[in-house]
Protein backbone atom coordinates (compact mmCIF):
# COMPACT_ATOMS: atom_id res chain seq x y z
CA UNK A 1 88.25 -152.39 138.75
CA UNK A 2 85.14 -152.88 136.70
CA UNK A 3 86.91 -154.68 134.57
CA UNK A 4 88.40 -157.37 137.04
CA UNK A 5 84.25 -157.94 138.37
CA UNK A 6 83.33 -158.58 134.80
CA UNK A 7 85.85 -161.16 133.90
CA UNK A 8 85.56 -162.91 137.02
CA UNK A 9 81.23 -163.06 136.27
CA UNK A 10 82.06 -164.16 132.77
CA UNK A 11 83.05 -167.27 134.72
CA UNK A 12 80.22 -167.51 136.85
CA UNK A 13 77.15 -169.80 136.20
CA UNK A 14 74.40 -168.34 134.96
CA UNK A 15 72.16 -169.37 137.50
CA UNK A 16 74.70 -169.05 140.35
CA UNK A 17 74.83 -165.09 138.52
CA UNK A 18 71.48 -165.00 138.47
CA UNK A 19 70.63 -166.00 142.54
CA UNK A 20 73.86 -162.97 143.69
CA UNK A 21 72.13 -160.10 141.13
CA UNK A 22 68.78 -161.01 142.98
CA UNK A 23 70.56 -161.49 146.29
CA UNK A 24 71.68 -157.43 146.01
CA UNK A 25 68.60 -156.61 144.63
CA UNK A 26 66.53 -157.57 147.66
CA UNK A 27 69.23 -155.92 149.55
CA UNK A 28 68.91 -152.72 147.75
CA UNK A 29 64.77 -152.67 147.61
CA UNK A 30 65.10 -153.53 151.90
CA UNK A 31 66.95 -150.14 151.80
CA UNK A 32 65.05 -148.43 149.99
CA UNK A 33 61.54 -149.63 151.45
CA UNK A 34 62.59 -149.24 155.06
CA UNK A 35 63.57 -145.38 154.12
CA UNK A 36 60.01 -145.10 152.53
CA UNK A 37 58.79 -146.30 155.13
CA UNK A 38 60.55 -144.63 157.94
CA UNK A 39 59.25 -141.14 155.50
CA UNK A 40 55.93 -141.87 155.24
CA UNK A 41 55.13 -143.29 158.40
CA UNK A 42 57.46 -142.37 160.87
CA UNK A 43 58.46 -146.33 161.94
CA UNK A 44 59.36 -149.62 159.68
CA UNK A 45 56.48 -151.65 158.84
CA UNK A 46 56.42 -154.79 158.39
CA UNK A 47 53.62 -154.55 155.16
CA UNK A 48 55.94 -152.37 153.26
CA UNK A 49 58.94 -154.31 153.91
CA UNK A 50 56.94 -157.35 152.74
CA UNK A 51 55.43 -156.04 149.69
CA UNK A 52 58.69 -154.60 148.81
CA UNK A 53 60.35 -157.73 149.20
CA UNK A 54 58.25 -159.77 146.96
CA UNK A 55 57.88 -157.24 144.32
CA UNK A 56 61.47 -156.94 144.20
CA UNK A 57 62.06 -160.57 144.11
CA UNK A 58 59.71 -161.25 141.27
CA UNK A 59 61.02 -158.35 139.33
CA UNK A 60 64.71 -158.48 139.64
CA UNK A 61 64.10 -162.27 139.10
CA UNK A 62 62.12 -161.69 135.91
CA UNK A 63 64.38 -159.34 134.62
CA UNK A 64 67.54 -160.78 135.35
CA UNK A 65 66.34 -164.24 133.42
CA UNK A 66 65.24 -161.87 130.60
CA UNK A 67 68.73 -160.70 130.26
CA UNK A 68 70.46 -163.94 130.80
CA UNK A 69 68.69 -165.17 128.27
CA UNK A 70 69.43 -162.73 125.51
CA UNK A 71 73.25 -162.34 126.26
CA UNK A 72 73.14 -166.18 125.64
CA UNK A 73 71.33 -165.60 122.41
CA UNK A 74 73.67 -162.79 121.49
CA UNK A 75 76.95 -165.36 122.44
CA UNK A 76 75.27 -168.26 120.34
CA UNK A 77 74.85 -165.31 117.64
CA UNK A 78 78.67 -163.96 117.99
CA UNK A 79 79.54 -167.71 117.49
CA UNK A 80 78.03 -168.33 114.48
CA UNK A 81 79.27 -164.92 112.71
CA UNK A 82 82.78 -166.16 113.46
CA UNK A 83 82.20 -169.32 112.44
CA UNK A 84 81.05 -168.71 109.28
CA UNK A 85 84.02 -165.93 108.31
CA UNK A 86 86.57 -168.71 109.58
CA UNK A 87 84.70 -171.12 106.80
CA UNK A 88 84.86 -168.54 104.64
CA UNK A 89 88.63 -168.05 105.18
CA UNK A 90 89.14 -172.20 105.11
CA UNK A 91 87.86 -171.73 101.81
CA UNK A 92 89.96 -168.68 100.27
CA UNK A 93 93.00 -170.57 101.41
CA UNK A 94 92.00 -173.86 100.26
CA UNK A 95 91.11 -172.65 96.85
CA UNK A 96 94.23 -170.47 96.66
CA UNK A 97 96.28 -173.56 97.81
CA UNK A 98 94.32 -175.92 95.12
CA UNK A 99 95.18 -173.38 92.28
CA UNK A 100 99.11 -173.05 93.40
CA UNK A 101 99.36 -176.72 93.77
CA UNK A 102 97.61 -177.10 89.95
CA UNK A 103 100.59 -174.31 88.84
CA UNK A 104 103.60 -176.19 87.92
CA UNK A 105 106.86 -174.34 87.43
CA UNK A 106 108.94 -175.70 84.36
């Protein structure tokens, strides 16, 4: 199951990725706020749900970008490695086909 959601984010745009993960984020902290609140003072304010709200927005958004960021930097990275060892093959093969095509049988 995890491994269907993960494919089908691959997919995703980042940014489009990035508004959902802060979407469920604010979800979450509203959950978790409200029961805070409902513990420590017996009702739902509307200050706690507010400073919740924003702090949650700001941080999920913050850290979400963070992240974004480095998996691209990690993909860019992944590219290059493989790139390089597929230059490096071109060139085995290339020099092993120059030196069999110098080879004459007789």
């Amino acid at each position: 199951m995890s491994e269907y959601i993960i494919n089908k984010l691959k997919f995703l745009n980042s940014y489009l990725l990035l508004g959902i993960l802060i979407l469920i984020a604010e979800f979450l902290t509203m959950i978790i706020v409200s029961a805070c609140s409902l513990y420590f003072q017996k009702r739902i304010t509307i200050d706690y749900l507010t400073t919740g709200l924003v702090t949650g927005f700001f941080v999920a958004l913050t850290t979400l970008y963070i992240l974004i960021k480095i998996f691209k930097y990690l993909a860019s990275i992944e590219g290059r490695i493989y790139s390089n060892e597929l230059n490096t093959q071109k060139e085995k093969y290339r020099t092993l086909y120059e030196k069999l095509r110098s080879c004459s049988i007789r």
